[in-house]
C-alpha atoms as a PDB file:
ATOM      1  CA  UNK A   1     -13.794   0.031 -14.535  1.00  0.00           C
ATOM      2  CA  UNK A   2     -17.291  -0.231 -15.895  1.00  0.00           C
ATOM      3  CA  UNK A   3     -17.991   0.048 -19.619  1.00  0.00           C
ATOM      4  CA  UNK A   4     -20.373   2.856 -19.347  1.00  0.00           C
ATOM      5  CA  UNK A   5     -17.739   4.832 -17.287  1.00  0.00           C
ATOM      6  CA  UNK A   6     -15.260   4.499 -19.459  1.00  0.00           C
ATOM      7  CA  UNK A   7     -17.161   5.382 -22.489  1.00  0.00           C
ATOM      8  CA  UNK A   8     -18.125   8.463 -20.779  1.00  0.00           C
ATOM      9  CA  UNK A   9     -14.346   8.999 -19.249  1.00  0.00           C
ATOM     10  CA  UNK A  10     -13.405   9.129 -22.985  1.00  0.00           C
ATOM     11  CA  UNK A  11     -16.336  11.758 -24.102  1.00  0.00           C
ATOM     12  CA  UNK A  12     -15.282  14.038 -21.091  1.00  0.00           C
ATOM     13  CA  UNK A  13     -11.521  13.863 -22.792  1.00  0.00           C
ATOM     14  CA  UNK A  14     -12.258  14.497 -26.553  1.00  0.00           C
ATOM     15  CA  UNK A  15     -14.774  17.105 -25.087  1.00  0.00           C
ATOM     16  CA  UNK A  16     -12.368  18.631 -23.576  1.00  0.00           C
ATOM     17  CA  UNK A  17      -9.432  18.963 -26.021  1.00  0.00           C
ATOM     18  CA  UNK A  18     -12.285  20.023 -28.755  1.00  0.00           C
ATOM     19  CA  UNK A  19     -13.949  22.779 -26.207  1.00  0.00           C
ATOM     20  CA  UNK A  20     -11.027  25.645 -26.661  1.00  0.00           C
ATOM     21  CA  UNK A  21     -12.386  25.059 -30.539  1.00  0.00           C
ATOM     22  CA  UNK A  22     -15.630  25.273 -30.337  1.00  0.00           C
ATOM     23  CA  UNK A  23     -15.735  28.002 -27.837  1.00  0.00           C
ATOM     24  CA  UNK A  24     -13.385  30.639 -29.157  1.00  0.00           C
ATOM     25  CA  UNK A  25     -15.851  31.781 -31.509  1.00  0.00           C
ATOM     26  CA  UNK A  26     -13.210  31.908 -33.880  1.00  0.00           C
ATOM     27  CA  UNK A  27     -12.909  30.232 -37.812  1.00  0.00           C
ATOM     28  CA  UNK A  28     -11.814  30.309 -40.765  1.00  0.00           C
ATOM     29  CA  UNK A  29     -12.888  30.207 -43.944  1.00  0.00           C
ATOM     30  CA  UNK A  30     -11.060  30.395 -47.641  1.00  0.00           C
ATOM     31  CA  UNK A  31      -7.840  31.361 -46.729  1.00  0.00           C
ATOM     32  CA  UNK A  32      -8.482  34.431 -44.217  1.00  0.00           C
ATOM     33  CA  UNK A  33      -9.772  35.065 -41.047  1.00  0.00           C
ATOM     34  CA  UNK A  34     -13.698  36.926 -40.771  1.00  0.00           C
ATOM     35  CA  UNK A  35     -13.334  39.958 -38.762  1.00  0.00           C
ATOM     36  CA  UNK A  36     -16.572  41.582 -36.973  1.00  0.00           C
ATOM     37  CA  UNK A  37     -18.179  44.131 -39.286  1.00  0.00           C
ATOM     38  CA  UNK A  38     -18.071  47.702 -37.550  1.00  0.00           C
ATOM     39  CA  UNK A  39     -19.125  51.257 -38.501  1.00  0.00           C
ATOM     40  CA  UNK A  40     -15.225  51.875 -38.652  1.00  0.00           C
ATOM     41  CA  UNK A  41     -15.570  49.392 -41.909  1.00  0.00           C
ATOM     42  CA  UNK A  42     -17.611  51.952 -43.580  1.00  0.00           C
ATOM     43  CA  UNK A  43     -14.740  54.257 -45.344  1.00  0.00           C
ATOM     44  CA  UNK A  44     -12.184  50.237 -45.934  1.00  0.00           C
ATOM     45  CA  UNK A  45     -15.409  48.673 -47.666  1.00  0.00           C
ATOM     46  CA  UNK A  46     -16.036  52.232 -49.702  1.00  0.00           C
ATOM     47  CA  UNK A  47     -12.793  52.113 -50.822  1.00  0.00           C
ATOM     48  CA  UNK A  48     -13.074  48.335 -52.242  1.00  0.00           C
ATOM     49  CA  UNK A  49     -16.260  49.323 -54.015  1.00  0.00           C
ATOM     50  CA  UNK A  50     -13.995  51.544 -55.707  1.00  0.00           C
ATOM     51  CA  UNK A  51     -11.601  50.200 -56.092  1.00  0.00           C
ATOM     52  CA  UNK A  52     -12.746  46.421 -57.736  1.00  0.00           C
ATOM     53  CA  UNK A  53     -15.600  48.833 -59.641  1.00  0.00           C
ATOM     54  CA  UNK A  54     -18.291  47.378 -57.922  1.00  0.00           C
ATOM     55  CA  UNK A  55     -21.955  49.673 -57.352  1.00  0.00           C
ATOM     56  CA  UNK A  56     -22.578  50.578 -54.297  1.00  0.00           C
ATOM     57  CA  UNK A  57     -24.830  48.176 -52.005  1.00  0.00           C
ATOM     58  CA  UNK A  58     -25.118  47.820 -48.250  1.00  0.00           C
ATOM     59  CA  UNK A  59     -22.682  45.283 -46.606  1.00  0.00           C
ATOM     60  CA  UNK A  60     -25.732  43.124 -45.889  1.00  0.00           C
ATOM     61  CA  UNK A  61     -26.990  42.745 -49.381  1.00  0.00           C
ATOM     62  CA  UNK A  62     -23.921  41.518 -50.486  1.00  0.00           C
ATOM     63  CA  UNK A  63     -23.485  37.323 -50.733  1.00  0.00           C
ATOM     64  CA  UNK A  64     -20.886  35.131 -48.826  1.00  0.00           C
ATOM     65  CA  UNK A  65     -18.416  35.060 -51.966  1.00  0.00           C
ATOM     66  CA  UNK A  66     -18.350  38.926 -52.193  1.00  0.00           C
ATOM     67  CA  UNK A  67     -18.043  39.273 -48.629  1.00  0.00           C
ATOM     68  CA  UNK A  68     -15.097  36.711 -48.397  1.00  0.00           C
ATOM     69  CA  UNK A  69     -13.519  39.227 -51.192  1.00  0.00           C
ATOM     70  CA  UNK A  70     -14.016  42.155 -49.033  1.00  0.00           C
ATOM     71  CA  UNK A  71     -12.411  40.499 -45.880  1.00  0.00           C
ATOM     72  CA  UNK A  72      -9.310  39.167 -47.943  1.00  0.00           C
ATOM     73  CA  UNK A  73      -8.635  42.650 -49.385  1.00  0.00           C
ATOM     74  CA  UNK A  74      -8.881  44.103 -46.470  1.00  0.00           C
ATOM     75  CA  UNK A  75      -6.569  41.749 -44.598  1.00  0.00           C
ATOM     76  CA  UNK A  76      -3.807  43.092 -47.081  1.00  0.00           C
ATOM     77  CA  UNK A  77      -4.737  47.188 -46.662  1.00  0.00           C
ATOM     78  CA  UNK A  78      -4.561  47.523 -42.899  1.00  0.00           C
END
């Protein structure tokens, strides 16, 4: 076997077993999973304004920390 081909040989095989990783589409971050943001959040993330006594500000506006907060709550009030 060639050099070359075995170099690439190996790339194809670490791409491979990495792939189903990268691809899913999936992580995780902090200790809980980030679920997609719907309009079915709306009354869950009112609800943990309340209920941490935090104003009121659009899901957006809020930074990574305070979502991560948001998503870990609601992993434990399903």
């Amino acid at each position: 076997m060639r050099p070359g081909f075995r170099m690439l040989s190996a790339l194809m095989i670490v791409g491979a077993l990495a792939s189903p990783v990268v691809v899913s589409g999936c992580y995780h971050h902090g200790g809980y999973d980030h679920a997609a943001w719907s309009d079915s959040e709306g009354p869950y993330y009112a609800r943990w304004e309340q209920e941490t006594h935090r104003d009121h500000k659009d899901w957006a506006q809020r930074n990574g920390g305070e979502q991560g907060q948001y998503w870990s709550w609601r992993h434990d009030h399903q």
